[in-house]
N, C-alpha and C. Protein backbone atom coordinates (compact mmCIF):
# COMPACT_ATOMS: atom_id res chain seq x y z
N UNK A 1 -0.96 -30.52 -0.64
CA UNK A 1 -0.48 -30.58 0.74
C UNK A 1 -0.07 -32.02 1.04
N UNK A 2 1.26 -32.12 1.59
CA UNK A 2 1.29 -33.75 1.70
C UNK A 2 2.26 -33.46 3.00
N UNK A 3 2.26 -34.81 3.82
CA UNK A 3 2.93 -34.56 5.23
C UNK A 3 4.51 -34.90 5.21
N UNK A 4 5.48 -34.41 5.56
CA UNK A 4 6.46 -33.96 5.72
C UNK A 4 6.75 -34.24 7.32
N UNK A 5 8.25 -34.50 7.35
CA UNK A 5 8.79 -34.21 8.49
C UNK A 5 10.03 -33.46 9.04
N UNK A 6 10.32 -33.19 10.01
CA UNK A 6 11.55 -32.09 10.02
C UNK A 6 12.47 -31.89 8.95
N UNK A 7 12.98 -33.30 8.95
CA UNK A 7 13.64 -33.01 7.89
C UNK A 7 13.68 -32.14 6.26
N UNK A 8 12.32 -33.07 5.95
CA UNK A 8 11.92 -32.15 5.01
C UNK A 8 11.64 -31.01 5.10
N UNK A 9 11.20 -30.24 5.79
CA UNK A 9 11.45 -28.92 6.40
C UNK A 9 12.91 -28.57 6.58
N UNK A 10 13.68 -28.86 6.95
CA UNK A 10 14.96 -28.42 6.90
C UNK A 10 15.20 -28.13 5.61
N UNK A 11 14.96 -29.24 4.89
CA UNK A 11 15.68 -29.35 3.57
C UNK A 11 15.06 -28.38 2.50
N UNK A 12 13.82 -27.95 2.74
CA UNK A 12 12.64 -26.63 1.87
C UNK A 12 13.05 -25.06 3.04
N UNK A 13 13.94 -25.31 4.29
CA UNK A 13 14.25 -24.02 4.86
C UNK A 13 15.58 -23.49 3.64
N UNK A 14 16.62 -24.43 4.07
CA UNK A 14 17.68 -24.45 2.99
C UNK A 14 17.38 -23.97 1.13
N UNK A 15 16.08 -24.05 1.16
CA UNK A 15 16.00 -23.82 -0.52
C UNK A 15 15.72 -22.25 0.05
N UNK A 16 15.68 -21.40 0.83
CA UNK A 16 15.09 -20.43 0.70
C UNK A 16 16.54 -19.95 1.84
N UNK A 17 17.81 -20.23 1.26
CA UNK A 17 18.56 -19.19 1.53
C UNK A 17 18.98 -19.80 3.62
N UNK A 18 18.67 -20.38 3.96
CA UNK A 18 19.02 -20.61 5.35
C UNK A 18 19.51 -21.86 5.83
N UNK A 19 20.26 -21.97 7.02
CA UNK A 19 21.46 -22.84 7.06
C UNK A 19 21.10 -23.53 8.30
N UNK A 20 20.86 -25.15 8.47
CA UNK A 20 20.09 -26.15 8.98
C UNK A 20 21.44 -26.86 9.35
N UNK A 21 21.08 -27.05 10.90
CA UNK A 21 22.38 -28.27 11.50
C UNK A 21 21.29 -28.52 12.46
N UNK A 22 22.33 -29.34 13.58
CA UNK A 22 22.31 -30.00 14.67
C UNK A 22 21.24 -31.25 14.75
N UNK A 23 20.87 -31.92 13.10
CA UNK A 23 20.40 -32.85 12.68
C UNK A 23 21.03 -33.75 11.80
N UNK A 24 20.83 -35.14 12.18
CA UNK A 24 22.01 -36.47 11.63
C UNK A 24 21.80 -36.03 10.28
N UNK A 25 20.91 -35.79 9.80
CA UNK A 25 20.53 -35.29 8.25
C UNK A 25 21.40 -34.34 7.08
N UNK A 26 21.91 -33.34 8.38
CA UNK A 26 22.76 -32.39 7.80
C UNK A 26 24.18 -32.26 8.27
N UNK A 27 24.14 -31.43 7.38
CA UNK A 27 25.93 -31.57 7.77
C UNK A 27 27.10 -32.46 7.86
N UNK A 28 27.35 -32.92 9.27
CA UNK A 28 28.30 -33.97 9.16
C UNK A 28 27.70 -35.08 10.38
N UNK A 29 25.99 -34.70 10.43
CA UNK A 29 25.70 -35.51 11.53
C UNK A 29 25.93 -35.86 13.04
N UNK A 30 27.04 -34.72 12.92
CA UNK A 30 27.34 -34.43 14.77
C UNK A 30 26.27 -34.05 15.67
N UNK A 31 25.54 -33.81 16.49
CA UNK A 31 24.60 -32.98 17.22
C UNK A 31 25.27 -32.85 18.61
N UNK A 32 25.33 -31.62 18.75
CA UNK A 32 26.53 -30.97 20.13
C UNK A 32 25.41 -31.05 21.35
N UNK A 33 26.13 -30.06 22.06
CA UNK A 33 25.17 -30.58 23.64
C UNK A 33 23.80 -30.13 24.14
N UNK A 34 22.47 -30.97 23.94
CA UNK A 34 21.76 -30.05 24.34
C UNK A 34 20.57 -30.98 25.62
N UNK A 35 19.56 -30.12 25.60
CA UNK A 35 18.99 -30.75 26.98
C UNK A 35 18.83 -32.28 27.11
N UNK A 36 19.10 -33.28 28.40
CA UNK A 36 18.43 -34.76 27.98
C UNK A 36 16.66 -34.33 27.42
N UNK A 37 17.15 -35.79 26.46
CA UNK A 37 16.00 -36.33 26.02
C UNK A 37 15.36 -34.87 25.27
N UNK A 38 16.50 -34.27 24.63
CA UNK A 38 16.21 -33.19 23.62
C UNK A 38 15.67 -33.91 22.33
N UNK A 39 14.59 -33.51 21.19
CA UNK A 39 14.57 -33.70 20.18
C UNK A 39 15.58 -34.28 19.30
N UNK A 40 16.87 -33.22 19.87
CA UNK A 40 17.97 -33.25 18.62
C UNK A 40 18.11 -34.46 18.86
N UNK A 41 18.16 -35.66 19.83
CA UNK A 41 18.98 -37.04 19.83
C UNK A 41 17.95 -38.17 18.85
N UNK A 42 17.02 -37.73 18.30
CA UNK A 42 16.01 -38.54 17.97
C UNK A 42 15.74 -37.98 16.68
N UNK A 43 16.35 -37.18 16.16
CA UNK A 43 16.50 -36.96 14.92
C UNK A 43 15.36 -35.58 14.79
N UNK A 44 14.34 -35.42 15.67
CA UNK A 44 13.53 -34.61 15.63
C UNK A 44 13.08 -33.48 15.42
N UNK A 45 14.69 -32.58 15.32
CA UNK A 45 14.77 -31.36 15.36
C UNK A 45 16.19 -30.67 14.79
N UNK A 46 15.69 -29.78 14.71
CA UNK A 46 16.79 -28.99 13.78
C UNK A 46 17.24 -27.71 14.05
N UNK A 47 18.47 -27.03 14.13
CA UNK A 47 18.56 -25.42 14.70
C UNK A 47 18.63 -24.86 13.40
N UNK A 48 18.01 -23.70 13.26
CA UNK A 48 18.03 -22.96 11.74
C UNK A 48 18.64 -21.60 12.01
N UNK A 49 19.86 -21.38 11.41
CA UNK A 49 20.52 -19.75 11.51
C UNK A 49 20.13 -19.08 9.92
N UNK A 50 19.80 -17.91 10.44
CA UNK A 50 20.24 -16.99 8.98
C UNK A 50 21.40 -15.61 8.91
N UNK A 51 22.07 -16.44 8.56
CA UNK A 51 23.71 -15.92 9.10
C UNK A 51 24.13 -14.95 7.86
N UNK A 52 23.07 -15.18 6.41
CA UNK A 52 23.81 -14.77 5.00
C UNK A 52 24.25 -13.39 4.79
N UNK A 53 23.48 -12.05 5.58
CA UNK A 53 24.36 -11.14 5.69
C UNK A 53 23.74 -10.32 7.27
N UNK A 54 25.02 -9.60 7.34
CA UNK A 54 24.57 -9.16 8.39
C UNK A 54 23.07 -7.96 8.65
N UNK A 55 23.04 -7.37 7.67
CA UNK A 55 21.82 -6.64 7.16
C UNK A 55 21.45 -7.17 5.58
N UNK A 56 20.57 -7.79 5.80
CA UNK A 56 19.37 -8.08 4.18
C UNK A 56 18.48 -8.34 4.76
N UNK A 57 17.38 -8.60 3.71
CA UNK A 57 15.84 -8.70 3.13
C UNK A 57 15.78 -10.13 3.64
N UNK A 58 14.86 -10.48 4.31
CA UNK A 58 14.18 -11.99 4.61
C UNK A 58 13.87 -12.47 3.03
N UNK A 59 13.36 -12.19 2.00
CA UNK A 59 12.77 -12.01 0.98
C UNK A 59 13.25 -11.09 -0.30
N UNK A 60 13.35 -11.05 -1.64
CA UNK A 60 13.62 -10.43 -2.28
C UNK A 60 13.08 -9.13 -2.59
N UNK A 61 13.47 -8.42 -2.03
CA UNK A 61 12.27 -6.52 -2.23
C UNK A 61 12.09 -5.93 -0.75
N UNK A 62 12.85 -7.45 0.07
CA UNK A 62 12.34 -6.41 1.21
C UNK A 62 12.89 -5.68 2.40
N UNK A 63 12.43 -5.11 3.45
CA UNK A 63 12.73 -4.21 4.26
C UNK A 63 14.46 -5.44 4.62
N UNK A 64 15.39 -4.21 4.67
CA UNK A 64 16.36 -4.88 5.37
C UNK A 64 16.37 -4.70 6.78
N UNK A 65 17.06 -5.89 7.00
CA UNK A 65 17.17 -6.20 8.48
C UNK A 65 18.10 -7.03 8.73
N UNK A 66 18.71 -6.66 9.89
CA UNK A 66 19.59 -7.40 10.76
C UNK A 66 19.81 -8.75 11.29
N UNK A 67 20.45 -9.55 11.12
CA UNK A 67 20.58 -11.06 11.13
C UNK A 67 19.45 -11.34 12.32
N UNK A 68 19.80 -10.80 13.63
CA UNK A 68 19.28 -11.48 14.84
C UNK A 68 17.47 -10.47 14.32
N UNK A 69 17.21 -9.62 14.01
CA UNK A 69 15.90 -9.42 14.37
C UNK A 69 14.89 -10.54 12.96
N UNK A 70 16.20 -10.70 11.78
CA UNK A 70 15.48 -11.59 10.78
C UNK A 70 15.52 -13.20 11.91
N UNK A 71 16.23 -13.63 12.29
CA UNK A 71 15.99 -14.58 13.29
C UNK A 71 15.09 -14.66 14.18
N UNK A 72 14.80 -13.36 14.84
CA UNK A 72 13.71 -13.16 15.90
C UNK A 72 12.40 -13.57 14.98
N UNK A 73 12.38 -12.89 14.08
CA UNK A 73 11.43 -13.16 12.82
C UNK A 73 10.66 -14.30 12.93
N UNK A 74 11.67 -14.95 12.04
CA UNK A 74 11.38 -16.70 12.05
C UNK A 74 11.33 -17.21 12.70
N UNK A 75 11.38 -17.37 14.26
CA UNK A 75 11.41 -17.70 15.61
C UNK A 75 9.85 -17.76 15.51
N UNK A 76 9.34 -16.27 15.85
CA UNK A 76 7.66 -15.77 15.46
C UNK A 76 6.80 -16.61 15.07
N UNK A 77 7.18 -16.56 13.68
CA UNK A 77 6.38 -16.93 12.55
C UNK A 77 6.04 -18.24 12.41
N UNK A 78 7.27 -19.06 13.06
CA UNK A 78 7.06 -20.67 13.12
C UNK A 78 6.22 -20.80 14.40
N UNK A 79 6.29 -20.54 15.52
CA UNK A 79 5.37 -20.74 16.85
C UNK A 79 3.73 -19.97 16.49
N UNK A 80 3.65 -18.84 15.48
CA UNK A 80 2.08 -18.85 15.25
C UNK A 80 2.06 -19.66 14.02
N UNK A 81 2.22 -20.24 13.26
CA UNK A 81 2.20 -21.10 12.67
C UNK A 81 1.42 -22.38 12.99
N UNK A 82 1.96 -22.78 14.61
CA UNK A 82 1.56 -23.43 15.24
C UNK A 82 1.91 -25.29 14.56
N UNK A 83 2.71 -25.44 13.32
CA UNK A 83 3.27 -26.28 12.95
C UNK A 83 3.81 -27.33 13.94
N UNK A 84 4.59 -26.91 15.07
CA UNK A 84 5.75 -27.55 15.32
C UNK A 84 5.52 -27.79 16.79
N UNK A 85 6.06 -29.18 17.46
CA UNK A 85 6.02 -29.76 18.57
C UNK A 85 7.01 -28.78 20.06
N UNK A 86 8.04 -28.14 19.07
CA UNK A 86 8.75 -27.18 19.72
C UNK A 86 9.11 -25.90 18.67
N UNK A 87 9.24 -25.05 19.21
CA UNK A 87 9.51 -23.46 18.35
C UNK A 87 9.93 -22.45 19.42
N UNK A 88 11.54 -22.39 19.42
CA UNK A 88 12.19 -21.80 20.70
C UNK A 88 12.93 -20.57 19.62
N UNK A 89 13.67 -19.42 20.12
CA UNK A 89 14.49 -18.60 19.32
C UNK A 89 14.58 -17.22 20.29
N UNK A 90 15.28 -16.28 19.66
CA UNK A 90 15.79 -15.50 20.41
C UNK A 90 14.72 -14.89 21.60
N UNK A 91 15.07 -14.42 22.82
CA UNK A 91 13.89 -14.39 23.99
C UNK A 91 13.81 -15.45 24.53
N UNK A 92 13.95 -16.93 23.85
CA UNK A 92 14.11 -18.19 24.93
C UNK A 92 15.53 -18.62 25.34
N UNK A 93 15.70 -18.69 26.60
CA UNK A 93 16.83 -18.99 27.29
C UNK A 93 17.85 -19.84 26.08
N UNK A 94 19.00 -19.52 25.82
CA UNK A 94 19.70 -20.44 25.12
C UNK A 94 19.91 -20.76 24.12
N UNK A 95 18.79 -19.50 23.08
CA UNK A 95 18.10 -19.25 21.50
C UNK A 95 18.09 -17.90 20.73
N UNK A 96 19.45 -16.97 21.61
CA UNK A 96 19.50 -16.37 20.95
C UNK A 96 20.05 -15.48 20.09
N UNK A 97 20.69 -17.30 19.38
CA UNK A 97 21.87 -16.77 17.49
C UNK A 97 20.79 -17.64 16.61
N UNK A 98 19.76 -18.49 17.13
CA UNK A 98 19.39 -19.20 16.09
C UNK A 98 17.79 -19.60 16.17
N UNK A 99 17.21 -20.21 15.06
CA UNK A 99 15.55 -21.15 15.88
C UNK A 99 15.30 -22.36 16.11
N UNK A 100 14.89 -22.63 16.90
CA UNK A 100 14.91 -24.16 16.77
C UNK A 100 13.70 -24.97 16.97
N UNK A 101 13.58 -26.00 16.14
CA UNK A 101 12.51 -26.29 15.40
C UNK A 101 12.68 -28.02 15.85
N UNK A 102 11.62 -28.36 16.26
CA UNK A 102 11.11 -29.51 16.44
C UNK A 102 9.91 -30.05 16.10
N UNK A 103 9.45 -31.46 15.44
CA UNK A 103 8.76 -32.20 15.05
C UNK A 103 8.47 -33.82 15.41
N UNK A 104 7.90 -34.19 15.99
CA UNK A 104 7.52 -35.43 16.57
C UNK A 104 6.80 -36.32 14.88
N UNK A 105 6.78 -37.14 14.39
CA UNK A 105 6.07 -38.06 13.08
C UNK A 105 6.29 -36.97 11.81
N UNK A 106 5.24 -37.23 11.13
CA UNK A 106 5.01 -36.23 9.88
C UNK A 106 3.68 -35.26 9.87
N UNK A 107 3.89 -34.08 9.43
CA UNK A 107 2.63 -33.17 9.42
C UNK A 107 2.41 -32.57 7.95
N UNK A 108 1.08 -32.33 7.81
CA UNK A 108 0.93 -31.84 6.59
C UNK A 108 0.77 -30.45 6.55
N UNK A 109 1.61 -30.28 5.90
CA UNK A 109 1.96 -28.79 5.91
C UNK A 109 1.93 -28.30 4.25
N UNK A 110 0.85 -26.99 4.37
CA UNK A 110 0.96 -26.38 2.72
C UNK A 110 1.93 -25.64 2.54
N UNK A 111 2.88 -25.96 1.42
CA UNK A 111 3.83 -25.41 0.96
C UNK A 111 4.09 -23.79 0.69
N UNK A 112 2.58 -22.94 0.83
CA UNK A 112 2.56 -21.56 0.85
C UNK A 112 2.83 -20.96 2.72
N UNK A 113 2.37 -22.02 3.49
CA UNK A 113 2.69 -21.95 4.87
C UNK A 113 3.97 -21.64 4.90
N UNK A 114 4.88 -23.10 4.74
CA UNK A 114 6.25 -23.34 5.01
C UNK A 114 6.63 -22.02 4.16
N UNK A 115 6.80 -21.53 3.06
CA UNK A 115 7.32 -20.50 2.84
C UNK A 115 7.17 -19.24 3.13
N UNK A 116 5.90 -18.98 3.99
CA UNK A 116 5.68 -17.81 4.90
C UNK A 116 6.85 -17.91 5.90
N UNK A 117 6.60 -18.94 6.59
CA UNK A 117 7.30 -19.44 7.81
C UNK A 117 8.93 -19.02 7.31
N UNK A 118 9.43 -19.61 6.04
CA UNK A 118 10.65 -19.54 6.25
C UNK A 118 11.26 -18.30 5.42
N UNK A 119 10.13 -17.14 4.98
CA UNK A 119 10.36 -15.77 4.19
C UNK A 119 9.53 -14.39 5.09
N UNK A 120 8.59 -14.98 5.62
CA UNK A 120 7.43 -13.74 5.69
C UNK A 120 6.56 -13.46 4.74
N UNK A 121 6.74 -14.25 3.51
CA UNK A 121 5.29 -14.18 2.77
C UNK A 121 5.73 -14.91 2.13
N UNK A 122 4.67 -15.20 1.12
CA UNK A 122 4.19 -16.37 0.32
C UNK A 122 3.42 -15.98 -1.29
N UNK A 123 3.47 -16.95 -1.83
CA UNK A 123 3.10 -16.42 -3.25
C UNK A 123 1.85 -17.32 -3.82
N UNK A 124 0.65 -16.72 -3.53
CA UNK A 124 -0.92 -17.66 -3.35
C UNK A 124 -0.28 -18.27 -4.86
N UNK A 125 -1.82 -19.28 -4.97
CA UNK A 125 -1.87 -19.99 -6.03
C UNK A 125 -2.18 -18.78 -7.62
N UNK A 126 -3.05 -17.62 -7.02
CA UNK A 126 -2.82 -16.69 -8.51
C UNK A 126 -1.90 -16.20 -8.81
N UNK A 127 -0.75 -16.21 -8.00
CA UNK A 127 0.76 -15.19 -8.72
C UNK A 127 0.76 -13.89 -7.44
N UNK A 128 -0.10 -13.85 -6.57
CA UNK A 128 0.09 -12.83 -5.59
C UNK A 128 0.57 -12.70 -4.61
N UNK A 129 1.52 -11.99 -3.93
CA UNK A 129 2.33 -12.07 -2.75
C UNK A 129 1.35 -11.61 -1.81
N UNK A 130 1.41 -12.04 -0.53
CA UNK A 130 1.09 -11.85 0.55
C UNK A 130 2.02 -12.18 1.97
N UNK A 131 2.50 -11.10 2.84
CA UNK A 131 3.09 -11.34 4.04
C UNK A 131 2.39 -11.41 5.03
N UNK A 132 1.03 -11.56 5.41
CA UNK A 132 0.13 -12.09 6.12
C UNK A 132 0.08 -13.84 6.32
N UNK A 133 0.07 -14.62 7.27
CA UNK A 133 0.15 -16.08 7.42
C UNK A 133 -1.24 -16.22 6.66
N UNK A 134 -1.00 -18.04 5.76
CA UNK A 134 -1.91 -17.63 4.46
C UNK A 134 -2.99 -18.69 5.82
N UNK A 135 -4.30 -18.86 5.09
CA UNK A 135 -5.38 -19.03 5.89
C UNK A 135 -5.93 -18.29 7.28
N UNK A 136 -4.79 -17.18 7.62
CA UNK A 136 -5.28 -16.28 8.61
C UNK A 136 -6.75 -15.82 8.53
N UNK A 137 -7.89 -15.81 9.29
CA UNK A 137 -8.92 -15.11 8.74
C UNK A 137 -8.98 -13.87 9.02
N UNK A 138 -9.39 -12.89 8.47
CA UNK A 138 -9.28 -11.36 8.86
C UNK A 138 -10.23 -11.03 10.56
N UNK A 139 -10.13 -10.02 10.86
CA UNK A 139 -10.98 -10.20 12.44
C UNK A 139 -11.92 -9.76 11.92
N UNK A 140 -12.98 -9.96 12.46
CA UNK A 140 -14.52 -9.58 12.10
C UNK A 140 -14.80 -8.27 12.79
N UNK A 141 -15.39 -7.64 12.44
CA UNK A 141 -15.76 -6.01 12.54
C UNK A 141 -16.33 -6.22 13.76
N UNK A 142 -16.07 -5.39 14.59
CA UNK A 142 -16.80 -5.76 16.57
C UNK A 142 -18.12 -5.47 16.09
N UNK A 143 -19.36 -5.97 17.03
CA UNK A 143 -20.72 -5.62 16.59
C UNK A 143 -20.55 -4.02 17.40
N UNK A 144 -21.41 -3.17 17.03
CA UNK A 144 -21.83 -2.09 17.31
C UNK A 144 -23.19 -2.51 18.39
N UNK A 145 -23.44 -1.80 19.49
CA UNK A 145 -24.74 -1.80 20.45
C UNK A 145 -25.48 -0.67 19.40
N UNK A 146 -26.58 -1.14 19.45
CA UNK A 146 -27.82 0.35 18.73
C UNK A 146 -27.46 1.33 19.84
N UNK A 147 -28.15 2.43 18.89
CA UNK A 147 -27.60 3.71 19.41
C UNK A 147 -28.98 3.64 20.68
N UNK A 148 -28.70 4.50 21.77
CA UNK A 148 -29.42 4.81 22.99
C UNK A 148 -30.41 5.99 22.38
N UNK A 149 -31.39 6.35 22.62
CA UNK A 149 -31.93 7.50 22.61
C UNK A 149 -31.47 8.36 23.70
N UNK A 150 -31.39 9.85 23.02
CA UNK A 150 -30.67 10.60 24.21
C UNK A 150 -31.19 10.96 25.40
N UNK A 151 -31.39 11.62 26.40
CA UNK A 151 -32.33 11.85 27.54
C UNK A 151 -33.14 13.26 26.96
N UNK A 152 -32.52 14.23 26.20
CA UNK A 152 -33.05 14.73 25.50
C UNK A 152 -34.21 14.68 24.42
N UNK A 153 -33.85 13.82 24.02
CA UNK A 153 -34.78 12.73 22.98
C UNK A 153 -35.86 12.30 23.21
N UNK A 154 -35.94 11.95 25.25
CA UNK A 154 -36.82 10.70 25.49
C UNK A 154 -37.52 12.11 26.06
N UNK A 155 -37.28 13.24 26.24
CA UNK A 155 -37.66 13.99 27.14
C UNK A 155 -38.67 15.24 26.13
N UNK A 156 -38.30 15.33 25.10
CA UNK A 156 -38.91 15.32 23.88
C UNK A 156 -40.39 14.65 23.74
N UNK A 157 -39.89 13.64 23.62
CA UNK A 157 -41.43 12.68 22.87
C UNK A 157 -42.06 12.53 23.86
N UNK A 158 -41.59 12.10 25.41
CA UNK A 158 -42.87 12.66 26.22
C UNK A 158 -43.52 13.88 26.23
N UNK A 159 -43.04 15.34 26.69
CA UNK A 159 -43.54 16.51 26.33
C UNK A 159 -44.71 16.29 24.98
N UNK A 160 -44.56 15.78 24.02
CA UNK A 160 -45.01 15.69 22.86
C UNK A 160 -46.48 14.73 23.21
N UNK A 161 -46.24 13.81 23.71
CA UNK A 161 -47.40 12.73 23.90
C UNK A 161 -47.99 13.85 25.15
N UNK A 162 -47.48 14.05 25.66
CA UNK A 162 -48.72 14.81 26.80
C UNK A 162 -49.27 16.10 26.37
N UNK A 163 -48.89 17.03 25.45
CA UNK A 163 -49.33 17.91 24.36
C UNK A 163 -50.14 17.28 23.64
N UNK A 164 -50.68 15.66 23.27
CA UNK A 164 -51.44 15.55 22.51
C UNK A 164 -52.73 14.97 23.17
N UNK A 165 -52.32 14.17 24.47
CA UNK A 165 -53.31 13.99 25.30
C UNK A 165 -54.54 15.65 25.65
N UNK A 166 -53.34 16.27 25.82
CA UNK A 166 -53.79 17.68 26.19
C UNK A 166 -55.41 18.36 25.55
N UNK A 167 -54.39 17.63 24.28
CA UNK A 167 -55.23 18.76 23.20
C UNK A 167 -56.58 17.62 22.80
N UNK A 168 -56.61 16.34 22.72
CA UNK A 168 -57.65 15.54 23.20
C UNK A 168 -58.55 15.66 23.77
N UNK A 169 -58.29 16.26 25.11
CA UNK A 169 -59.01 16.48 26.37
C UNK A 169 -60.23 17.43 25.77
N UNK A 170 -59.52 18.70 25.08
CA UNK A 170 -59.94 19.46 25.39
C UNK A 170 -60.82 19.78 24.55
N UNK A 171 -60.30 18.86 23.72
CA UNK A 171 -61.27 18.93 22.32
C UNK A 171 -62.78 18.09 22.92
N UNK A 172 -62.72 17.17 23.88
CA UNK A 172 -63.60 16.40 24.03
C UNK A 172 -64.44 16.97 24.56
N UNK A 173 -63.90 17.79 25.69
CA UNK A 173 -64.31 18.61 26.79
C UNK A 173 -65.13 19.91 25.89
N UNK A 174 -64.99 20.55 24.87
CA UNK A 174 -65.29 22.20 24.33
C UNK A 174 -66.42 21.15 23.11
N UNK A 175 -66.29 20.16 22.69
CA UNK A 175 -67.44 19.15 21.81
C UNK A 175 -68.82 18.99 22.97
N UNK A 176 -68.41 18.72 23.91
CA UNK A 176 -69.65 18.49 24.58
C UNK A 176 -70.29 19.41 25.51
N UNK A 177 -69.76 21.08 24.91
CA UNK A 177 -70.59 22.20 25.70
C UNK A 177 -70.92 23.34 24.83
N UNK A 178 -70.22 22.79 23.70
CA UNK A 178 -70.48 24.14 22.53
C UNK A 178 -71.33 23.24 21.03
N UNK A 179 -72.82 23.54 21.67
CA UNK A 179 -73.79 22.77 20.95
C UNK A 179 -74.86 24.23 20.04
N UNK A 180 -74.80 23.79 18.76
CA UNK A 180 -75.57 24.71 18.11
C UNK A 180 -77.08 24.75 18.90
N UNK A 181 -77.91 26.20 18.73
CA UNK A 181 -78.99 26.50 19.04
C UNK A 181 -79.84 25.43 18.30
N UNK A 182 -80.03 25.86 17.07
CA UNK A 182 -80.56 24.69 16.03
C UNK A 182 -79.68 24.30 14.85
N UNK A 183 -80.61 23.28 14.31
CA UNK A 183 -79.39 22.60 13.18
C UNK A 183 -79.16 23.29 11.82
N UNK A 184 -78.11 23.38 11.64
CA UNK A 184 -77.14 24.37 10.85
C UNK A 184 -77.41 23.32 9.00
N UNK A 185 -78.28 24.23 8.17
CA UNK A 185 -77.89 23.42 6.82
C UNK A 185 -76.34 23.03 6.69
N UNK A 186 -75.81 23.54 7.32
CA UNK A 186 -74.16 23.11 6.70
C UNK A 186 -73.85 22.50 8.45
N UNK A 187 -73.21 21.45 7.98
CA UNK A 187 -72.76 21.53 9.18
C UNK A 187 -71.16 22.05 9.69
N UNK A 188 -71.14 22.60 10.73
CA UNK A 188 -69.67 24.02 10.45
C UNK A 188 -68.68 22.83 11.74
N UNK A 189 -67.43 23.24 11.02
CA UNK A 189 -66.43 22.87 11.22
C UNK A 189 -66.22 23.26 12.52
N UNK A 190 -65.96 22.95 13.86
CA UNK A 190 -65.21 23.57 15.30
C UNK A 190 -64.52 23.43 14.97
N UNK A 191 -62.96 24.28 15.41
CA UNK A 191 -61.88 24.71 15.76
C UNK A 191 -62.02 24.37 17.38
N UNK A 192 -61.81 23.89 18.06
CA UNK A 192 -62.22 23.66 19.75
C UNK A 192 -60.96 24.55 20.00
N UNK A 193 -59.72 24.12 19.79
CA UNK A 193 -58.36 25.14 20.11
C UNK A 193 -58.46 26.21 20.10
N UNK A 194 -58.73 26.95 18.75
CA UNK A 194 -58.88 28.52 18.45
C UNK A 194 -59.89 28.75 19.35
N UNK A 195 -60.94 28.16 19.30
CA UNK A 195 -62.06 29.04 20.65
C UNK A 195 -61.07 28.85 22.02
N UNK A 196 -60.72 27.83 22.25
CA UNK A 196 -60.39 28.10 23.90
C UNK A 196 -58.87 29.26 23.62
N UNK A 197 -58.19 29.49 22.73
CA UNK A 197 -57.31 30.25 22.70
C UNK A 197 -57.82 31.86 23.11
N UNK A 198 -58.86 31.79 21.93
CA UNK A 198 -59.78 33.30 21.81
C UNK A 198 -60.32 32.81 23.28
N UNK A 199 -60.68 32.75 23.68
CA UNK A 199 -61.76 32.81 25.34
C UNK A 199 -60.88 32.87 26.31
N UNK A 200 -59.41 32.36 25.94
CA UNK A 200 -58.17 33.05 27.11
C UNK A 200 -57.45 34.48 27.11
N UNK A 201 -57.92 34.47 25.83
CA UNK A 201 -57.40 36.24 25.80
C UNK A 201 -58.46 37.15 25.43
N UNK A 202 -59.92 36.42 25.66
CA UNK A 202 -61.36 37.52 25.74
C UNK A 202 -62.24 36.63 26.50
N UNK A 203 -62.10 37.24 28.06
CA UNK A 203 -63.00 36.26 28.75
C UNK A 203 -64.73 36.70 28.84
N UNK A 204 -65.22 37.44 27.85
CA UNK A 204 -66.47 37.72 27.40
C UNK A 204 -66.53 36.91 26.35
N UNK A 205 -65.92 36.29 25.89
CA UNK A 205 -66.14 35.17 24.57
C UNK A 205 -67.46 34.42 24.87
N UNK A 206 -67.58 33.67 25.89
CA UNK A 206 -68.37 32.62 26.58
C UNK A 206 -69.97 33.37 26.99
N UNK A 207 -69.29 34.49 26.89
CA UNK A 207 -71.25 35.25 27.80
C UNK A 207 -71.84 35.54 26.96
């Protein structure tokens, strides 16, 4: 990565097929009329057309397209880029046959950038194309909220906890009235439930 200035940018737009004026640099050094105290008088800036056919590929392989929407393109691509001191093009008043590109000093710019910028993709350092802007980071997966328990759910496990209080009770309650006559060599297992079940559907159980 080493820093560069418009110019040099002009001059690496031009290697990739596109046609750079209204800078002392190019052409014949004329710069025609544009706002006071525009870039263009200070050498700063440059208008870039891609005029080469009226329908082609930004890129070799790819989708064809129409001069002005491949312009709209590069218009885009240079303002998220975020490279440049100015980045005007079709949609801005006065910008729309060409892009125009301004730079204040030198910036360092990676050479897989600038050729996004001036193709729509780029060719990483392993040999792989990508038309995504390179150092973009992917978006991070939204967090998810934990799931709610349903009202069903909550309406559930109470029923459930008071069924067990229930059966607590009652066990405590049928332990401290159902006492052997005398003590049993074995000592026998209560069921407290099954008796109060049996004593609701035989109320002579108890006498």
């Amino acid at each position: 990565m080493s820093e560069v200035s418009i110019v040099d940018i002009g001059k690496a737009l031009e290697k990739y097929g596109l046609r750079v004026g209204e800078n002392p640099a190019f052409g014949t050094g004329r710069v025609g009329k544009h706002a006071p105290k525009s870039h263009h008088y200070f050498g700063e800036a440059i208008d870039v057309t891609d005029w080469r056919q009226d329908v082609g590929p930004e890129y070799e392989g790819g989708k064809p397209l129409s001069w002005q929407e491949r312009t709209k393109r590069l218009a885009q691509r240079a303002k998220q880029s975020g490279l440049f001191t100015e980045a005007l093009g079709p949609g801005d008043p006065g910008h729309e046959t060409h892009t125009h590109l301004a730079l204040q000093g030198k910036k360092k710019i990676a050479p897989e950038l600038l050729e996004w910028v001036a193709t729509g993709r780029y060719k990483s350092p392993e040999g792989a194309y990508a038309t995504s802007m390179p150092g973009l980071q992917p978006a991070a997966a939204p967090q998810t909220a934990p799931a709610m328990p349903s009202q069903q759910a909550l309406i559930s496990s109470a029923m459930q906890q008071q069924q067990q209080e229930a059966d607590k009770f009652l066990l405590d309650y049928i332990g401290g009235i159902v006492k052997p006559k005398r003590e049993p060599l074995v000592t026998p297992s209560i069921d407290a439930l099954a008796m109060l079940k049996a004593a609701s559907q035989t109320p002579e159980f108890f006498t």
